[in-house]
C-alpha atoms as a PDB file:
ATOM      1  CA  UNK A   1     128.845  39.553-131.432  1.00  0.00           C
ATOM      2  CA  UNK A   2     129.630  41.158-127.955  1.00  0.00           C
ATOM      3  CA  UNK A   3     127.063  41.184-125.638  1.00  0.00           C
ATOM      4  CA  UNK A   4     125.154  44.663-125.267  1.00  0.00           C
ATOM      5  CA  UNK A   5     122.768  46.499-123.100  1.00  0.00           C
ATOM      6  CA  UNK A   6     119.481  48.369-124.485  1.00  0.00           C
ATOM      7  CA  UNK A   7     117.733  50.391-121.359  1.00  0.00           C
ATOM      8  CA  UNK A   8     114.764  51.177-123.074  1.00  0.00           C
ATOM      9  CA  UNK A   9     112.956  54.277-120.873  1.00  0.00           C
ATOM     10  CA  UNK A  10     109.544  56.209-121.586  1.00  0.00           C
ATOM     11  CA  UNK A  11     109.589  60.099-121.918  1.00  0.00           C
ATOM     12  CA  UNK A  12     107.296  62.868-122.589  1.00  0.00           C
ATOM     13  CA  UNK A  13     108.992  65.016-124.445  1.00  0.00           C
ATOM     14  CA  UNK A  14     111.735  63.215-127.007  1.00  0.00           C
ATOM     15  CA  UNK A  15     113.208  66.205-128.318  1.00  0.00           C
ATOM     16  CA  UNK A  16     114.150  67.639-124.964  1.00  0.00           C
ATOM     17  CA  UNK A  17     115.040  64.486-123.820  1.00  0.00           C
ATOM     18  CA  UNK A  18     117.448  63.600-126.474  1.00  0.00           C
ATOM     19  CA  UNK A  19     118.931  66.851-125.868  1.00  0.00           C
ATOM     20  CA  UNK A  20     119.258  65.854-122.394  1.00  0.00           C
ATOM     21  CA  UNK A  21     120.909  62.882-122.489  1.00  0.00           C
ATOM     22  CA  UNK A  22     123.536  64.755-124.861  1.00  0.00           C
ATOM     23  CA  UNK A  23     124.598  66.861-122.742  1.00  0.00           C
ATOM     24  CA  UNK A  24     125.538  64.499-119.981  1.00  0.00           C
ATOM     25  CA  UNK A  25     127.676  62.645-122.662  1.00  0.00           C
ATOM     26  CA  UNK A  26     125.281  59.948-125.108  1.00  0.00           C
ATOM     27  CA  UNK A  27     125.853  60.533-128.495  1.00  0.00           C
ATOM     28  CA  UNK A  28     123.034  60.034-130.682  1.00  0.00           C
ATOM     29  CA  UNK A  29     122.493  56.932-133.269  1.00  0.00           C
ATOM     30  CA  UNK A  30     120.260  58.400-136.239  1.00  0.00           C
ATOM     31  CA  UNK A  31     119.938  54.769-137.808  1.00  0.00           C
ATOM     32  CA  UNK A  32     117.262  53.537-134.714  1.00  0.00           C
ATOM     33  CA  UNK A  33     116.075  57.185-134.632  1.00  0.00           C
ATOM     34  CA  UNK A  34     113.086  58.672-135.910  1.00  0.00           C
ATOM     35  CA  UNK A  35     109.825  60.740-134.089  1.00  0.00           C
ATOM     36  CA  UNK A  36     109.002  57.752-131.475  1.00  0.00           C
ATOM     37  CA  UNK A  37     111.966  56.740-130.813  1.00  0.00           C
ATOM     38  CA  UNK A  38     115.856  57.707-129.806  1.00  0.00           C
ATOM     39  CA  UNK A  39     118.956  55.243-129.479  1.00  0.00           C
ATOM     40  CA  UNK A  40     121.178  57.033-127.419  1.00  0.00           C
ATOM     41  CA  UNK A  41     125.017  55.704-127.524  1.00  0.00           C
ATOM     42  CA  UNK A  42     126.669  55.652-124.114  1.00  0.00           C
ATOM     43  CA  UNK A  43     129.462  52.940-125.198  1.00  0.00           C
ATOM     44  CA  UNK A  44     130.028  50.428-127.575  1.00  0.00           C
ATOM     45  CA  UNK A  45     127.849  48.171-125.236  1.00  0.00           C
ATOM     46  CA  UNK A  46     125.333  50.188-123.668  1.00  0.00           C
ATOM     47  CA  UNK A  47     122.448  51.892-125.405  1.00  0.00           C
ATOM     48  CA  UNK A  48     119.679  54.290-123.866  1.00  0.00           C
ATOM     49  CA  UNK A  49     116.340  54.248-126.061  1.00  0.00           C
ATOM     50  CA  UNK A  50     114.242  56.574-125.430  1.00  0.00           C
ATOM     51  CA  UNK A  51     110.511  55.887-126.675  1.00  0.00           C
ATOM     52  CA  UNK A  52     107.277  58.014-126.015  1.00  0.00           C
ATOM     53  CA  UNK A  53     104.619  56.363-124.040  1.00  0.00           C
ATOM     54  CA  UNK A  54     103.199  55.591-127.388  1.00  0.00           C
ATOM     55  CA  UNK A  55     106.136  53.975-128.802  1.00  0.00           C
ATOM     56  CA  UNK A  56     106.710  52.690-125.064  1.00  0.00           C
ATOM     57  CA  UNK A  57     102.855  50.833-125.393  1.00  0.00           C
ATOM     58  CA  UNK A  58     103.720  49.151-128.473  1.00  0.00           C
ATOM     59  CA  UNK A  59     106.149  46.479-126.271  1.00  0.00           C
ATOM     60  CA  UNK A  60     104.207  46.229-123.303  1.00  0.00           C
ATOM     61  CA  UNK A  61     100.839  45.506-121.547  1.00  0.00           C
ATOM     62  CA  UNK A  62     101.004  47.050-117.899  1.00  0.00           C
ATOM     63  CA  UNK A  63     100.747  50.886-117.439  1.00  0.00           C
ATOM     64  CA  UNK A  64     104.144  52.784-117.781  1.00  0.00           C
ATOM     65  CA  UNK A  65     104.579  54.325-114.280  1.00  0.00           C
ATOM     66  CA  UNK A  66     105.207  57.702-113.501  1.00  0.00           C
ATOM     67  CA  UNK A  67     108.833  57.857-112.677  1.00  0.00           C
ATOM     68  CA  UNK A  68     108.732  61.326-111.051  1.00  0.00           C
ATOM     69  CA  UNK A  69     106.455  59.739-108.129  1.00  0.00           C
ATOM     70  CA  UNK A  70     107.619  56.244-108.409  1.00  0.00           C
ATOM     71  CA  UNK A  71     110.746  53.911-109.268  1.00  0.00           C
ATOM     72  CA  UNK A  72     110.910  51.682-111.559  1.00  0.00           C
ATOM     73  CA  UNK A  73     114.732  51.535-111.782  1.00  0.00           C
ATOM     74  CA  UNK A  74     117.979  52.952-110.803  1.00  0.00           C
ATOM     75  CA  UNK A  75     120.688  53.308-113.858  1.00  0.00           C
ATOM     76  CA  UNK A  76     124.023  53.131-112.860  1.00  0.00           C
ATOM     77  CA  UNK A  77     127.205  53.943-114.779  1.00  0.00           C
ATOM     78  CA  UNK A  78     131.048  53.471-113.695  1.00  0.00           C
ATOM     79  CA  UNK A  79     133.068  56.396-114.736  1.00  0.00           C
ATOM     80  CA  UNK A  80     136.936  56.851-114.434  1.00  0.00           C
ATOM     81  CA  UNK A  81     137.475  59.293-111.501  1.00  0.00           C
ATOM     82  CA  UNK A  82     135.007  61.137-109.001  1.00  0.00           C
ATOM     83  CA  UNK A  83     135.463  64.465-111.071  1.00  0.00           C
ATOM     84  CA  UNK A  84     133.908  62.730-114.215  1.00  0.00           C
ATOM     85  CA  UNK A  85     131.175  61.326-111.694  1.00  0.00           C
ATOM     86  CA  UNK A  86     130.296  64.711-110.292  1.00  0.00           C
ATOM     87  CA  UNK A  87     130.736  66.398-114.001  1.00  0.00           C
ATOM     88  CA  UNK A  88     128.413  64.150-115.290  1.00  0.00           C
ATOM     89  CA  UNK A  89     126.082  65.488-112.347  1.00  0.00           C
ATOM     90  CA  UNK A  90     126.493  69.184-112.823  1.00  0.00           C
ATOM     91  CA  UNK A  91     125.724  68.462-116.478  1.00  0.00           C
ATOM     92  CA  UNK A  92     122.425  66.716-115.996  1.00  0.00           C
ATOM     93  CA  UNK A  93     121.562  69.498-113.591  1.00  0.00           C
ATOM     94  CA  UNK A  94     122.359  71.983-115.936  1.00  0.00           C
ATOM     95  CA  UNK A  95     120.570  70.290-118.520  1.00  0.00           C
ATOM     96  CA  UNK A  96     117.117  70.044-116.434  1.00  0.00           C
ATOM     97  CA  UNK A  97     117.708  66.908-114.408  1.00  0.00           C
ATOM     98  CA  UNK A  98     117.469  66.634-110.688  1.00  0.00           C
ATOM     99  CA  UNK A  99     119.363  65.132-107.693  1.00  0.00           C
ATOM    100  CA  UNK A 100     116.849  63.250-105.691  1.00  0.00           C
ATOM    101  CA  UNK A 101     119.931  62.015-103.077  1.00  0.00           C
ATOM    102  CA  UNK A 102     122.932  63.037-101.488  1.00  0.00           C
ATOM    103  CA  UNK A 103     126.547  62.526-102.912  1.00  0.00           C
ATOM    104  CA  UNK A 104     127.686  59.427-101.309  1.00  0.00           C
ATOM    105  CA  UNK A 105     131.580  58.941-100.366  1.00  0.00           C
ATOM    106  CA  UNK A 106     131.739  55.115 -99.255  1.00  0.00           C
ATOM    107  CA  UNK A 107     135.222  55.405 -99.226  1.00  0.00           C
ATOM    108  CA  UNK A 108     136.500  52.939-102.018  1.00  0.00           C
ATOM    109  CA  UNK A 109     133.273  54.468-103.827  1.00  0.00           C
ATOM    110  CA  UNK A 110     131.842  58.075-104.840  1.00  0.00           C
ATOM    111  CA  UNK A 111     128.009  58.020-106.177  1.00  0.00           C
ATOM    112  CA  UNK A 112     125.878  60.722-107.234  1.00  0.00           C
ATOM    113  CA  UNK A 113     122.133  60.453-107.614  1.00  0.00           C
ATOM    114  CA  UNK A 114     120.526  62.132-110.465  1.00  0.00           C
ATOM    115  CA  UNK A 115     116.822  62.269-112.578  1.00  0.00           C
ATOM    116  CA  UNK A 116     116.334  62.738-116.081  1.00  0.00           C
ATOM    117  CA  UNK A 117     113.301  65.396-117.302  1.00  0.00           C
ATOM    118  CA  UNK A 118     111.236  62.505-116.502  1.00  0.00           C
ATOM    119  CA  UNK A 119     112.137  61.162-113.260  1.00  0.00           C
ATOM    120  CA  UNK A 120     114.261  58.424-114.387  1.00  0.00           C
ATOM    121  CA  UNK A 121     117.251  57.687-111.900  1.00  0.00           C
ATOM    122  CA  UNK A 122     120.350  57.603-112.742  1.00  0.00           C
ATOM    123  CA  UNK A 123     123.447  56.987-110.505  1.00  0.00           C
ATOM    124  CA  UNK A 124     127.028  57.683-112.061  1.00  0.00           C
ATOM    125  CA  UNK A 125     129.793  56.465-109.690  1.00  0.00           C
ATOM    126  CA  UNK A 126     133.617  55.683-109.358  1.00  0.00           C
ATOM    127  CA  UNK A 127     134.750  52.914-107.583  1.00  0.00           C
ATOM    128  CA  UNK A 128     138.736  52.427-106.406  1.00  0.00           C
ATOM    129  CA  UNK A 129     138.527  48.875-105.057  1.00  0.00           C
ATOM    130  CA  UNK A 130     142.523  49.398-103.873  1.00  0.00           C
ATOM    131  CA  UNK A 131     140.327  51.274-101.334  1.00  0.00           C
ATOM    132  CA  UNK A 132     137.650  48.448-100.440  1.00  0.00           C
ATOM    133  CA  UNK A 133     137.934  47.574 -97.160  1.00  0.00           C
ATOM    134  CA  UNK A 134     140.391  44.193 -96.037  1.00  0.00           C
ATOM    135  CA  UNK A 135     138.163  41.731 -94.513  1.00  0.00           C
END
């Protein structure tokens, strides 16, 4: 089996989050969905699961945090160009998410900063290492 990647995120609102997270491209996976939880297909490797805080309890002990006022992680995703990155952007704005940073040109890299409904962070990038600098 190939290895794979489950983010697994708390939300307030799973319905509106679901619908978020399909417009900026995840595709949904009805077998590990039901009213707690959402498995949200980004690839064949990488999985978004979105749980309410109740759901979200069940697997932990500490206190979920409050991602609008603090971070708990930043997401990042590699996409194939720098229109794709700052599609992706103009979709999650349009679909209620947030920039909380500055488009970043690094050169050999293009970055975008974006939050989710609930203040998750997400950054979706390009990267053309024929442009990383010679050292």
């Amino acid at each position: 089996m190939s290895k794979q990647v489950f983010i697994n995120l708390p939300v307030k609102d799973l319905k509106k989050s679901m619908a978020f997270y399909e417009a900026i491209g995840f595709t949904n996976n009805p077998q590990f969905t039901d009213d707690t939880a959402a498995c949200m297909v980004w690839s064949d490797s990488i999985f978004v699961m979105l749980l309410t805080h109740d759901k979200m309890k069940q697997f932990i002990s500490k206190s979920i945090i409050d991602a609008k006022q603090n971070v708990g992680a930043i997401h990042s995703l590699s996409l194939d160009s720098n229109d794709e990155v700052n599609a992706f952007a103009e979709k999650a704005i349009k679909a209620g998410g947030r920039v909380y940073a500055d488009a970043k040109d690094y050169g050999f890299m293009q970055q975008r900063s974006i939050e989710d409904p609930d203040g998750n962070n997400w950054e979706p990038f390009f990267m053309d290492m024929s442009k990383f600098p010679k050292q």
